[in-house]
C-alpha atoms as a PDB file:
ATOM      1  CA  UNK A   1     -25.882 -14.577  -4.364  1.00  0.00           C
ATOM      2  CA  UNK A   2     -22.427 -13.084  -4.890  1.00  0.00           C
ATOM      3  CA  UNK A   3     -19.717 -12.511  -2.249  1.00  0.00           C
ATOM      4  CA  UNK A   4     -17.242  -9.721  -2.541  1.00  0.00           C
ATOM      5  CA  UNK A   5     -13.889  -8.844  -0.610  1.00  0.00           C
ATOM      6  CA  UNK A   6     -12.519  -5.768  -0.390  1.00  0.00           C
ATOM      7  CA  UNK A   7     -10.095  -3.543   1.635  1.00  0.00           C
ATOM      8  CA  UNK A   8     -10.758  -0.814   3.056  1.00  0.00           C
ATOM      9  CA  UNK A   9      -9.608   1.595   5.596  1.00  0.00           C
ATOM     10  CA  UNK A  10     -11.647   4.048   7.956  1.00  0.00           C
ATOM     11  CA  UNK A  11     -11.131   7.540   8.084  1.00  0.00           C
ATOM     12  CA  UNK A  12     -10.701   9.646  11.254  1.00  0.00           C
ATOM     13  CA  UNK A  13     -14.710  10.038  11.033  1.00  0.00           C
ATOM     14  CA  UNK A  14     -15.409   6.290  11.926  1.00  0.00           C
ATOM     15  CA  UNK A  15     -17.304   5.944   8.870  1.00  0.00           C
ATOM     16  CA  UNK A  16     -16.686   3.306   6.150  1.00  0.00           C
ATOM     17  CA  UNK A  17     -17.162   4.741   2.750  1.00  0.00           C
ATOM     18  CA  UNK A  18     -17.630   1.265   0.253  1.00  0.00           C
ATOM     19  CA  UNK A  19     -17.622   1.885  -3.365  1.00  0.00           C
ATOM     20  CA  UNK A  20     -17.860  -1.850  -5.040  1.00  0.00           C
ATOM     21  CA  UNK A  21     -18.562  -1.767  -8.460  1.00  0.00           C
ATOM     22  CA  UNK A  22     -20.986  -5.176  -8.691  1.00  0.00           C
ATOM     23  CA  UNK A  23     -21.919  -5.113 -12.616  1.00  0.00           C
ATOM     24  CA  UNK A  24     -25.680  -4.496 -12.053  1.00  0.00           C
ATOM     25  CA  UNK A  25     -28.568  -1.076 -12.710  1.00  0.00           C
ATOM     26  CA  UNK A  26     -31.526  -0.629 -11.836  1.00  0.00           C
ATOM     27  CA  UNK A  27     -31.744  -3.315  -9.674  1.00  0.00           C
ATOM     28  CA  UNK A  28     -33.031  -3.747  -5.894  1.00  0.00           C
ATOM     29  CA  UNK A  29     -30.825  -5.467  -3.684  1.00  0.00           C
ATOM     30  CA  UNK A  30     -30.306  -6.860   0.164  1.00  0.00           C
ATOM     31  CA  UNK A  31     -26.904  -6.132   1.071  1.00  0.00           C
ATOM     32  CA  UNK A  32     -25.304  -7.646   4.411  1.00  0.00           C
ATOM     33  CA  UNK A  33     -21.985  -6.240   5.464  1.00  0.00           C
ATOM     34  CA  UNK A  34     -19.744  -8.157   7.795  1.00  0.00           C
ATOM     35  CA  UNK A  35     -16.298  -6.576   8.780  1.00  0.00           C
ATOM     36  CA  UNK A  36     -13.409  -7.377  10.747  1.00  0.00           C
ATOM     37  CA  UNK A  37     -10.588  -5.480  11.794  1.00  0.00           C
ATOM     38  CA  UNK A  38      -6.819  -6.536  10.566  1.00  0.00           C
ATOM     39  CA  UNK A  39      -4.792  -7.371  13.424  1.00  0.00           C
ATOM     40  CA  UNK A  40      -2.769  -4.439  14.828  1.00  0.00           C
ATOM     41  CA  UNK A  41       0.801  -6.214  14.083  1.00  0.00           C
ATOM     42  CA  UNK A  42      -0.187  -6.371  10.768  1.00  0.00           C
ATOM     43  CA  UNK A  43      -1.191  -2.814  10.071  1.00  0.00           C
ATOM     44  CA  UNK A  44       2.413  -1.681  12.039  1.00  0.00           C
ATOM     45  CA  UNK A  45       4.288  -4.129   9.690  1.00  0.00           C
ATOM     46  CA  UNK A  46       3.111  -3.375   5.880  1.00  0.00           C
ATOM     47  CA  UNK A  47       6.235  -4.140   3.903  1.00  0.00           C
ATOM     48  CA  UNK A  48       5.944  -7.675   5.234  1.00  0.00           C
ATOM     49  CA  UNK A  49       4.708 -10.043   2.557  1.00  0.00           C
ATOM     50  CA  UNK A  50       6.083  -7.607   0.079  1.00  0.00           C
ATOM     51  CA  UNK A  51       9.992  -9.388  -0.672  1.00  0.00           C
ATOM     52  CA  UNK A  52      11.189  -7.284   2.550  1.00  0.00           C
ATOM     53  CA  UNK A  53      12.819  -8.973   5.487  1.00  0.00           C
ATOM     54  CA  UNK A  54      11.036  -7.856   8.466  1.00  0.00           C
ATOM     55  CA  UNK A  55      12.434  -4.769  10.061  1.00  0.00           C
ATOM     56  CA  UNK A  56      14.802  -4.308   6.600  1.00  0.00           C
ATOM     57  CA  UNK A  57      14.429  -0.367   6.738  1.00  0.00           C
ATOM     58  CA  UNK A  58      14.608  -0.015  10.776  1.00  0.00           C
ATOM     59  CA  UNK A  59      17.732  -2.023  10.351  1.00  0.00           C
ATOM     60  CA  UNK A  60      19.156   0.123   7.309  1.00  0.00           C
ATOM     61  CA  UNK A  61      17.756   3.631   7.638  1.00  0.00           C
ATOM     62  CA  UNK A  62      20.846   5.843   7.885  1.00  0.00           C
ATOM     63  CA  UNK A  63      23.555   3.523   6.603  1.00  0.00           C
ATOM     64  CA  UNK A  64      25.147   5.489   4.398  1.00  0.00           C
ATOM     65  CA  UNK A  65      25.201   9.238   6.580  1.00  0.00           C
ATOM     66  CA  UNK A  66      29.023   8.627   7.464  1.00  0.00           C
ATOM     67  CA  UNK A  67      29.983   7.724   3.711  1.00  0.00           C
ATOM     68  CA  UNK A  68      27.660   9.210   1.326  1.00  0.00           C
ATOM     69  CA  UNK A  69      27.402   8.617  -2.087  1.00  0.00           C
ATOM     70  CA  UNK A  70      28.571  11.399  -4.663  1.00  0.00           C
ATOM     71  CA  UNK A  71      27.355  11.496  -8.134  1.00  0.00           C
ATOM     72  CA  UNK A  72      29.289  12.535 -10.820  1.00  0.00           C
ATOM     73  CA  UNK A  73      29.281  13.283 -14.024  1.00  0.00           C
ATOM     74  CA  UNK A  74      30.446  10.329 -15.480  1.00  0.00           C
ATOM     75  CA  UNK A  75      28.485   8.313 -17.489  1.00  0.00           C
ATOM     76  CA  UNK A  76      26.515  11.200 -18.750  1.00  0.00           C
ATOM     77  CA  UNK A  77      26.794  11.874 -22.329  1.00  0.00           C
ATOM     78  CA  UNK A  78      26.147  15.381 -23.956  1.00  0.00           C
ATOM     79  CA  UNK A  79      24.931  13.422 -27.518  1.00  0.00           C
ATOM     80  CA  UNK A  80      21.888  11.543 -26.121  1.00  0.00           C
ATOM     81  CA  UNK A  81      19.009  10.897 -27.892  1.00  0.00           C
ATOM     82  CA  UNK A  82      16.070  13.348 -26.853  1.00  0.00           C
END
């Protein structure tokens, strides 16, 4: 017996689609699915876990509208390689 975890997120159908690639053809076997939904606060807070402080882009979206940043053309050099 073999025990796989996967991900997965359900469509606006309510209908899990599971493709899980197990190794094995022409072969019969019993599957048993068990499934429990993430918690809420974790699905509204995905960049947590990911080097992010929470709320980092609440906190910083818009920072820069009163002072935005020009680019110029310096540093750009006509003889670049291709």
């Amino acid at each position: 017996m073999h025990s796989v975890t996967r991900r997965y997120r359900v469509g606006e159908d309510g209908i899990l689609h599971l493709d899980v690639p197990i190794g094995l053809t022409n072969t019969e076997l019993e599957v048993t699915v068990t499934f429990q939904p993430l918690a809420l606060s974790h699905l509204e807070n995905n960049t947590q876990g990911k080097g992010w402080p929470p709320n980092f882009f609440e906190e910083t979206f818009g920072a820069c509208k009163d002072d935005p940043i020009v680019i110029d053309g310096d540093g750009i050099f006509d003889d670049s390689e291709e």
